[in-house]
C-alpha atoms as a PDB file:
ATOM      1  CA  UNK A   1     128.770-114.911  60.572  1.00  0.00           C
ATOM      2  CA  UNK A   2     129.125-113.544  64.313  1.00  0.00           C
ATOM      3  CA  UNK A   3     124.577-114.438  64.748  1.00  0.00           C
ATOM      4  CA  UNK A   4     125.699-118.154  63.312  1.00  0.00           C
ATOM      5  CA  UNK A   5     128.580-118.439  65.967  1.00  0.00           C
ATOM      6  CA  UNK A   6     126.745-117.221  68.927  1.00  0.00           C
ATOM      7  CA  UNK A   7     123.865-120.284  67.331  1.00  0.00           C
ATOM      8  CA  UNK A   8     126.394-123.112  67.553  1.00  0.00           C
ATOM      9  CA  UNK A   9     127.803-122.050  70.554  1.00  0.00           C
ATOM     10  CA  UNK A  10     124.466-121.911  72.566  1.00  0.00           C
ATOM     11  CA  UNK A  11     122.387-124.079  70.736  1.00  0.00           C
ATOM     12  CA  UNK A  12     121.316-127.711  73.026  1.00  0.00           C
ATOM     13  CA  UNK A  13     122.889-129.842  70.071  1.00  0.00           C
ATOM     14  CA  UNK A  14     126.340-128.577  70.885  1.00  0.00           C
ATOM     15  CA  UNK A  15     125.957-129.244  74.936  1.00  0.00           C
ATOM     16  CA  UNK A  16     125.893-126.180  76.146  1.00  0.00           C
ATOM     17  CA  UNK A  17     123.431-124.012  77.976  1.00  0.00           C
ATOM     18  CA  UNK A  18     121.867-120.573  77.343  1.00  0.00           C
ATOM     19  CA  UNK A  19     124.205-119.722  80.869  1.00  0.00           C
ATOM     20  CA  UNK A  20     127.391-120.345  78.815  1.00  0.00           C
ATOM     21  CA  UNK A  21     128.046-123.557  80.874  1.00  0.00           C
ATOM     22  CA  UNK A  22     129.779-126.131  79.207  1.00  0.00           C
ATOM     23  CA  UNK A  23     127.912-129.576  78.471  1.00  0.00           C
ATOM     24  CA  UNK A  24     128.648-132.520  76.887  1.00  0.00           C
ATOM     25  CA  UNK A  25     131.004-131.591  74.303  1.00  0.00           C
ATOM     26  CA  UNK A  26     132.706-128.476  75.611  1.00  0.00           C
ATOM     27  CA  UNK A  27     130.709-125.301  75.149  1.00  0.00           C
ATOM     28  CA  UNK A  28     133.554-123.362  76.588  1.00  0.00           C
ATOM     29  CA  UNK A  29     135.498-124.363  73.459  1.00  0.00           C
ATOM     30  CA  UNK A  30     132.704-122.150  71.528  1.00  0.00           C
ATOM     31  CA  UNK A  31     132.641-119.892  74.022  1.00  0.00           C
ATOM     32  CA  UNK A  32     136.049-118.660  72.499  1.00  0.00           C
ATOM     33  CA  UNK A  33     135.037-118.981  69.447  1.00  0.00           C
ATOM     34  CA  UNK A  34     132.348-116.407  69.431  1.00  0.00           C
ATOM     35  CA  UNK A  35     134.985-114.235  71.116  1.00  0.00           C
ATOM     36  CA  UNK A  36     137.386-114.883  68.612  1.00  0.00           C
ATOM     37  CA  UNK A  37     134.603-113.697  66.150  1.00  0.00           C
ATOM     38  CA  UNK A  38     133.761-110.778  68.230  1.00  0.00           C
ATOM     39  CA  UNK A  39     137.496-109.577  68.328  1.00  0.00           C
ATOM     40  CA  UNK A  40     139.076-110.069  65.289  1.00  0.00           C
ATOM     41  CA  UNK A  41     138.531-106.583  63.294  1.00  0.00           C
ATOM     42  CA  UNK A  42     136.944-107.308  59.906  1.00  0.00           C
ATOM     43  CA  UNK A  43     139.150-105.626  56.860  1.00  0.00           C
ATOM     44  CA  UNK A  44     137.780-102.050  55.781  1.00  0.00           C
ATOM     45  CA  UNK A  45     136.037-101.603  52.136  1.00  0.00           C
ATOM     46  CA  UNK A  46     137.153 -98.084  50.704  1.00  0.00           C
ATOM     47  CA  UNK A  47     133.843 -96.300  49.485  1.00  0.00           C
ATOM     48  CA  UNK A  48     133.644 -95.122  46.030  1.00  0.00           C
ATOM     49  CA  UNK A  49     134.245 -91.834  47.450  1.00  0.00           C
ATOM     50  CA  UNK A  50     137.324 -92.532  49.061  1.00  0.00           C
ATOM     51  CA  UNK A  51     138.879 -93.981  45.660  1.00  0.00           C
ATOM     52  CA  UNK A  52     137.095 -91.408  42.784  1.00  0.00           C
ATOM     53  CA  UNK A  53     138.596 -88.231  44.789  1.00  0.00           C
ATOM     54  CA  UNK A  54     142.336 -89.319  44.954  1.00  0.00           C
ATOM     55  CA  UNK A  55     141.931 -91.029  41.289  1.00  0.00           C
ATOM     56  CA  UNK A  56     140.219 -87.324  39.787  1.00  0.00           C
ATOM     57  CA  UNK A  57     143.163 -85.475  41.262  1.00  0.00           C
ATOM     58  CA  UNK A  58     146.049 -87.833  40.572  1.00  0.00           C
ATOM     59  CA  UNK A  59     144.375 -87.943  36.503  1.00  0.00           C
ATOM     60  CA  UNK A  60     144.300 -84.535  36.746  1.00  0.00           C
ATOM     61  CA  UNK A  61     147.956 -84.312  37.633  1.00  0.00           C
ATOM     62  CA  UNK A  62     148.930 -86.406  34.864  1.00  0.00           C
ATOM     63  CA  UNK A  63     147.207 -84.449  31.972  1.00  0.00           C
ATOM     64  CA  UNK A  64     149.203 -81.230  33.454  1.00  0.00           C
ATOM     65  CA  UNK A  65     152.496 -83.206  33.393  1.00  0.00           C
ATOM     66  CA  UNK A  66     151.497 -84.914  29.442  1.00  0.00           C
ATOM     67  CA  UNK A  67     150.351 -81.177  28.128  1.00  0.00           C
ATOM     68  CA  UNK A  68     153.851 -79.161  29.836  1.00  0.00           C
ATOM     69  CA  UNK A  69     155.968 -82.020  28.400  1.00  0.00           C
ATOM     70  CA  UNK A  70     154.206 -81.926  24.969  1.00  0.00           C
ATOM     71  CA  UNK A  71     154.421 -78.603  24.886  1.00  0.00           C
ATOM     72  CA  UNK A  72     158.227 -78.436  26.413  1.00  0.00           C
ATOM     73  CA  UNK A  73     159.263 -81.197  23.801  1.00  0.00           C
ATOM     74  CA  UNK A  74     157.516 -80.003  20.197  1.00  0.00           C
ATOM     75  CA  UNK A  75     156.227 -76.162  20.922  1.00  0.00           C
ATOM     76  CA  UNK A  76     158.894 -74.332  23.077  1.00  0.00           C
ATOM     77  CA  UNK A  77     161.789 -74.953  20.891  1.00  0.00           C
ATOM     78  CA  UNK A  78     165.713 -75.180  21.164  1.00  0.00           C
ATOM     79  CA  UNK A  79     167.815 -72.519  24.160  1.00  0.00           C
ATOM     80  CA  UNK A  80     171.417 -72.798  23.901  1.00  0.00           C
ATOM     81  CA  UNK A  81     172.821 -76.178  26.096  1.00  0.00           C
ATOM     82  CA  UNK A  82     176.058 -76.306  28.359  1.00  0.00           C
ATOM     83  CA  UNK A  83     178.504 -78.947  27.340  1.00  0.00           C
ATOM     84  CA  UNK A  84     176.481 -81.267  30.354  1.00  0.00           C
ATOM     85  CA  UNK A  85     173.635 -81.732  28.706  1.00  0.00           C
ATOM     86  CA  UNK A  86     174.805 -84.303  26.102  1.00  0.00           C
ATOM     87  CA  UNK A  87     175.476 -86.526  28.915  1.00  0.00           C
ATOM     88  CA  UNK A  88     171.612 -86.499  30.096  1.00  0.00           C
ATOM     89  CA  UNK A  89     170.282 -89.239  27.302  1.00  0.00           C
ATOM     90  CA  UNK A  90     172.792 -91.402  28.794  1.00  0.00           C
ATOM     91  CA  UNK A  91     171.651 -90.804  32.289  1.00  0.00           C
ATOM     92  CA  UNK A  92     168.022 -91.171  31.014  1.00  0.00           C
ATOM     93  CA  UNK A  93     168.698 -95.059  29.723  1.00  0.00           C
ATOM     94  CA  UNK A  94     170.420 -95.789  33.260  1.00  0.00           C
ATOM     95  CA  UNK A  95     167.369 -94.354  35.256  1.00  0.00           C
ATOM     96  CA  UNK A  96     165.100 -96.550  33.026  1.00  0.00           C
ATOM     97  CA  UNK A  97     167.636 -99.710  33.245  1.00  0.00           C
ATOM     98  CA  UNK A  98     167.640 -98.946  36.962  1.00  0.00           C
ATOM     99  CA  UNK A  99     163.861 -98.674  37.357  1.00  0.00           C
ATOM    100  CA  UNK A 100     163.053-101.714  35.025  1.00  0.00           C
ATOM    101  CA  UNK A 101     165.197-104.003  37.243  1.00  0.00           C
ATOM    102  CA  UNK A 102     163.655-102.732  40.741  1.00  0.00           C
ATOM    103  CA  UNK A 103     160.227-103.240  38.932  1.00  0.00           C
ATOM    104  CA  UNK A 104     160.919-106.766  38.371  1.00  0.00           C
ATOM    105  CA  UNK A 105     162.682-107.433  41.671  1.00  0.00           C
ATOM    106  CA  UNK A 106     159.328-106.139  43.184  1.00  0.00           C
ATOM    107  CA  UNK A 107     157.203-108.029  41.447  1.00  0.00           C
ATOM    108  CA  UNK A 108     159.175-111.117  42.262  1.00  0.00           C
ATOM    109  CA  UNK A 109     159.327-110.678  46.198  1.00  0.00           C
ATOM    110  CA  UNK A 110     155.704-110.046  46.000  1.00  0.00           C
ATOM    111  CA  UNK A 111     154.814-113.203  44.084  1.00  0.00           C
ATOM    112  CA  UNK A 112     156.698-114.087  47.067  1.00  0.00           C
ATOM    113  CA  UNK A 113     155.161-112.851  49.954  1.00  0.00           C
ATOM    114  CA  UNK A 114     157.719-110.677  50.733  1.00  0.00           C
ATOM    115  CA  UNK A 115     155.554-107.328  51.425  1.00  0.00           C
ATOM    116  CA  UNK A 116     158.380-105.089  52.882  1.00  0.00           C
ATOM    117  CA  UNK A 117     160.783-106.068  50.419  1.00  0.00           C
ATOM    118  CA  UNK A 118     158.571-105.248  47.777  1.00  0.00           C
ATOM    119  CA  UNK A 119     157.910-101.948  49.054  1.00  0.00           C
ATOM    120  CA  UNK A 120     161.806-100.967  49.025  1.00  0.00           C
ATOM    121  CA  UNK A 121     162.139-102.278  45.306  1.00  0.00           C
ATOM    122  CA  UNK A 122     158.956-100.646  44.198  1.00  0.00           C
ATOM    123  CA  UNK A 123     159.519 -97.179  45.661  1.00  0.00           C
ATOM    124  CA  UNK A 124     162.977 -97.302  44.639  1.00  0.00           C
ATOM    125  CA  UNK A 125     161.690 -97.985  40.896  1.00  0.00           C
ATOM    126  CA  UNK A 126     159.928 -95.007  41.510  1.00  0.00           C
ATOM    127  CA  UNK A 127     162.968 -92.825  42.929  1.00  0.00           C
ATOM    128  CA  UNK A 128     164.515 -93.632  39.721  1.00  0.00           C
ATOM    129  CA  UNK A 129     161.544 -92.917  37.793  1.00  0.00           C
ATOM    130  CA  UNK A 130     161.155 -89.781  39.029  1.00  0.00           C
ATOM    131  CA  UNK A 131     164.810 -88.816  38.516  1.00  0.00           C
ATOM    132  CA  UNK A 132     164.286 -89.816  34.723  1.00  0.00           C
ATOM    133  CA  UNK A 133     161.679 -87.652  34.223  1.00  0.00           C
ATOM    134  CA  UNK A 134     163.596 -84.747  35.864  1.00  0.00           C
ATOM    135  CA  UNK A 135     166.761 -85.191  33.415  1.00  0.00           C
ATOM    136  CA  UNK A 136     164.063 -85.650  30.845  1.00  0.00           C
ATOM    137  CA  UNK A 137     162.494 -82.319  31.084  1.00  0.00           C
ATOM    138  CA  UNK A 138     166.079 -80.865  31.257  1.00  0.00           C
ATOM    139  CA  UNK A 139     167.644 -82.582  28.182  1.00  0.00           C
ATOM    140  CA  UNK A 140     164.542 -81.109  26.501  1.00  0.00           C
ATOM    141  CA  UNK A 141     163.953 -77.627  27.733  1.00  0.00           C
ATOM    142  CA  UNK A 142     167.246 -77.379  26.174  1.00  0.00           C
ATOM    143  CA  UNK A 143     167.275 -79.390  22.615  1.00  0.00           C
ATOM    144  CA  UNK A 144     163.736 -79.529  22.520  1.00  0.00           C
ATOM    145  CA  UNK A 145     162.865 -82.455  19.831  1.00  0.00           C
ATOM    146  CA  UNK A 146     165.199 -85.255  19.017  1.00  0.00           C
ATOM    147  CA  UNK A 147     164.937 -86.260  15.241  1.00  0.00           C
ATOM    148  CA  UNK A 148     165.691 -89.805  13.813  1.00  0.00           C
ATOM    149  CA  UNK A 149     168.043 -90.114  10.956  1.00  0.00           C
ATOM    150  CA  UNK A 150     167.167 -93.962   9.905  1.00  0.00           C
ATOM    151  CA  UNK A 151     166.032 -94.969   6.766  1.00  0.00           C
ATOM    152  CA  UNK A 152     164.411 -98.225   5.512  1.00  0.00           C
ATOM    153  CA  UNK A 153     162.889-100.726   7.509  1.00  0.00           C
ATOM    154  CA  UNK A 154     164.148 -99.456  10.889  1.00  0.00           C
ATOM    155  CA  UNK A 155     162.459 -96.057  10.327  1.00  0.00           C
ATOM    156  CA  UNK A 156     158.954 -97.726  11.060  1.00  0.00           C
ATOM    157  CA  UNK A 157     160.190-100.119  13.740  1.00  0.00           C
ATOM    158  CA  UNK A 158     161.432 -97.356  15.808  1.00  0.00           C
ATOM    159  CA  UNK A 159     158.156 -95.079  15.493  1.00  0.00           C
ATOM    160  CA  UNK A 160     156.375 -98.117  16.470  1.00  0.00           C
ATOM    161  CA  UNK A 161     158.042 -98.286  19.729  1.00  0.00           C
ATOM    162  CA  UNK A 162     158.601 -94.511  19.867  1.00  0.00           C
ATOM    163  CA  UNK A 163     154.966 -94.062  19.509  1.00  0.00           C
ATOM    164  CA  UNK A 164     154.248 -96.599  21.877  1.00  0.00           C
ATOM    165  CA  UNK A 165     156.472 -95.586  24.860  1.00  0.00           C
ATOM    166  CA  UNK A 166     155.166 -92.350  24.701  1.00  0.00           C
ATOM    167  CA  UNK A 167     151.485 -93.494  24.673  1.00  0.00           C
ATOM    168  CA  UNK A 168     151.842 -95.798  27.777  1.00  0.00           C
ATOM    169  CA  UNK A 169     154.144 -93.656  29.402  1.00  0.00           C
ATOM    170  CA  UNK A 170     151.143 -90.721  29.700  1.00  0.00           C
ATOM    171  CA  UNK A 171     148.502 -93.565  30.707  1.00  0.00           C
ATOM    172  CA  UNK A 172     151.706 -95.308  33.476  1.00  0.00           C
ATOM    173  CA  UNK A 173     151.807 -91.826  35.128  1.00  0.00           C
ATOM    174  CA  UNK A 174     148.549 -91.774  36.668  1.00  0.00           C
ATOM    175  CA  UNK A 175     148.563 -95.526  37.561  1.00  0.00           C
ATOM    176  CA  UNK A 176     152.283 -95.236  39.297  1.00  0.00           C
ATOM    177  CA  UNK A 177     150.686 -92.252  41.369  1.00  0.00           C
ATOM    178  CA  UNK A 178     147.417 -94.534  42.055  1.00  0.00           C
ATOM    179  CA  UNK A 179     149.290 -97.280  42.840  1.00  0.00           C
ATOM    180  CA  UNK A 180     151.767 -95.509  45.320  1.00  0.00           C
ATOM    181  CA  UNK A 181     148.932 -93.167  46.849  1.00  0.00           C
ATOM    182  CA  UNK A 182     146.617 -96.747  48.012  1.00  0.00           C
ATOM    183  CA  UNK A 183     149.913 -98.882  48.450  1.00  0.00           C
ATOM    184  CA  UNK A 184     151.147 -96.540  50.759  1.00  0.00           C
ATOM    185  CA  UNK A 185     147.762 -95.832  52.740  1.00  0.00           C
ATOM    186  CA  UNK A 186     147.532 -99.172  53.602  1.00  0.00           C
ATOM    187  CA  UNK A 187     144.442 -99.769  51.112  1.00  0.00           C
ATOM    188  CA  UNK A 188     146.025-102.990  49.534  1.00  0.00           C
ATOM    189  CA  UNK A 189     142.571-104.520  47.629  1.00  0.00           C
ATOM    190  CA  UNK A 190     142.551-101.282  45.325  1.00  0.00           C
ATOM    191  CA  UNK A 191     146.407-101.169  45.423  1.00  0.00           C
ATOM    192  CA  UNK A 192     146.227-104.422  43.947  1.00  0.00           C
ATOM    193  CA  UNK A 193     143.854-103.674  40.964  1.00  0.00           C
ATOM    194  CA  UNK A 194     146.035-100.885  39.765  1.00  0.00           C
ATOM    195  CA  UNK A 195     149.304-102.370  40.574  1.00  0.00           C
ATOM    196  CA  UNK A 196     147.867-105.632  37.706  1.00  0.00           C
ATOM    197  CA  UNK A 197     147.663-102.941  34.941  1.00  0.00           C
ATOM    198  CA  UNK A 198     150.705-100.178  36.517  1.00  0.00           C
ATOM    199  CA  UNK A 199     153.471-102.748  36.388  1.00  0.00           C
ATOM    200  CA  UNK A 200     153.269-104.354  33.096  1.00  0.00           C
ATOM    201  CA  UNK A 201     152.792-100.762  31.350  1.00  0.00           C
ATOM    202  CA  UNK A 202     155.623 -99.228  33.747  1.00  0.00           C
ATOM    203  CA  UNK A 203     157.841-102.210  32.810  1.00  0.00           C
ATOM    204  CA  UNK A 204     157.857-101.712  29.048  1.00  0.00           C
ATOM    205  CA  UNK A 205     158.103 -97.896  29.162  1.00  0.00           C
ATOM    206  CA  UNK A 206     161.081 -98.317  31.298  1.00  0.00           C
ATOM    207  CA  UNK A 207     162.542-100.895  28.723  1.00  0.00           C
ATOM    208  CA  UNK A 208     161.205 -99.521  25.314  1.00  0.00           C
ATOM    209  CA  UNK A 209     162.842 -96.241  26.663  1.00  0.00           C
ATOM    210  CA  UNK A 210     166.587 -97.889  26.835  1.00  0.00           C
ATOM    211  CA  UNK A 211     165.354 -99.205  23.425  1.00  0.00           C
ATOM    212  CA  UNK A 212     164.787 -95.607  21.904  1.00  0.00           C
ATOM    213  CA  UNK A 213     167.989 -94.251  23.453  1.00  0.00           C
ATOM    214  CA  UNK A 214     169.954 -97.491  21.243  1.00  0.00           C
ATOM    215  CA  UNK A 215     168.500 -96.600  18.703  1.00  0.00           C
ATOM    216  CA  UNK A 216     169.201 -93.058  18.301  1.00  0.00           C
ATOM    217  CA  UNK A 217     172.640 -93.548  19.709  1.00  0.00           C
ATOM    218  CA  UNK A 218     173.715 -96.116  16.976  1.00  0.00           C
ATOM    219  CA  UNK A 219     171.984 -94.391  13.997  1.00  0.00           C
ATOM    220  CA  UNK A 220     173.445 -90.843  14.832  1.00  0.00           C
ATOM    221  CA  UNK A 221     176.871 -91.854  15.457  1.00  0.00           C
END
């Protein structure tokens, strides 16, 4: 692109001479543009390299988290709980409300154009996120598995869901991390690949984990 400016610019058909002079029709005109060419920095293309390393380790990271949480939840089993603890499933459907309406005030400033606004919504969804899965592991190092008392046709409905939640929720992990490590290190074309698949995934396990917590508080009341 830069060779095909310099042509135009100095070429006899545009009046102007190998010297830079201006002729008939203003070479000084593409005089700027060629500088304008020369100047304006060209947007960097992350190498493989740069995106497997971060994606290996942040993968890595995940299957750690999945295998202590499977492990915390069905495995370890039931310690003795202070009176607080009840309160945590509670907690856990606010942090998930909370995060689910940052999410979709993020996506909507960004279908916007409104980076920096964006930014604060999406890292907030994460703040909350994070403080989910903190209560989480608590409520469960303590009561370890939560069982479902339905019967009927609501039994299935809520495994499907159940089953589901948990299933995105180990592949949304390593996507939120992704998506935070490139979005925040100013690498916004492979920020924006993840983010396509993170937010709809991150979305409905933030929902379908509000849904869960309904469910088990109206059946076991």
């Amino acid at each position: 692109m830069l060779g095909l400016a310099l042509w135009l610019s100095f070429s006899p058909e545009n009046g102007s001479t190998v010297s830079g002079r201006p002729g008939k029709c203003g070479g000084w005109r593409t005089v700027w543009l060629v500088k304008w060419y020369m100047l304006t920095p060209t947007p960097s293309v992350p190498s493989p390299e740069t995106i497997r390393k971060p994606m290996v380790a942040l993968v890595s990271l995940s299957i750690v988290i999945a295998l202590f949480l499977i492990w915390l939840i069905y495995f370890k089993g039931k310690v003795a709980a202070p009176e607080w603890v009840g309160a945590l499933p509670a907690a856990n459907a606010s942090f998930n409300s909370l995060s689910a309406l940052c999410l979709t005030f993020g996506y909507i400033n960004i279908r916007r154009g409104n980076r920096v606004v964006h930014k604060r919504f999406m890292l907030t969804a994460t703040v909350f996120s994070a403080l989910f899965l903190i209560s989480y592991v608590t409520y469960h190092f303590f009561h370890g598995d939560t069982l479902f008392p339905g019967h009927g046709w609501v039994r299935p409905v809520y495994f499907f869901i159940l089953i589901s939640h948990i299933g995105l929720s180990m592949a949304a992990l390593p996507l939120i991390l992704a998506a935070l490590w490139f979005g925040l290190g100013n690498q916004f074309r492979v920020h924006r690949r993840i983010a396509r698949w993170t937010f709809p995934i991150w979305l409905y396990v933030s929902v379908t984990g509000v849904i869960v917590f309904a469910f088990l508080k109206y059946f076991t009341a």
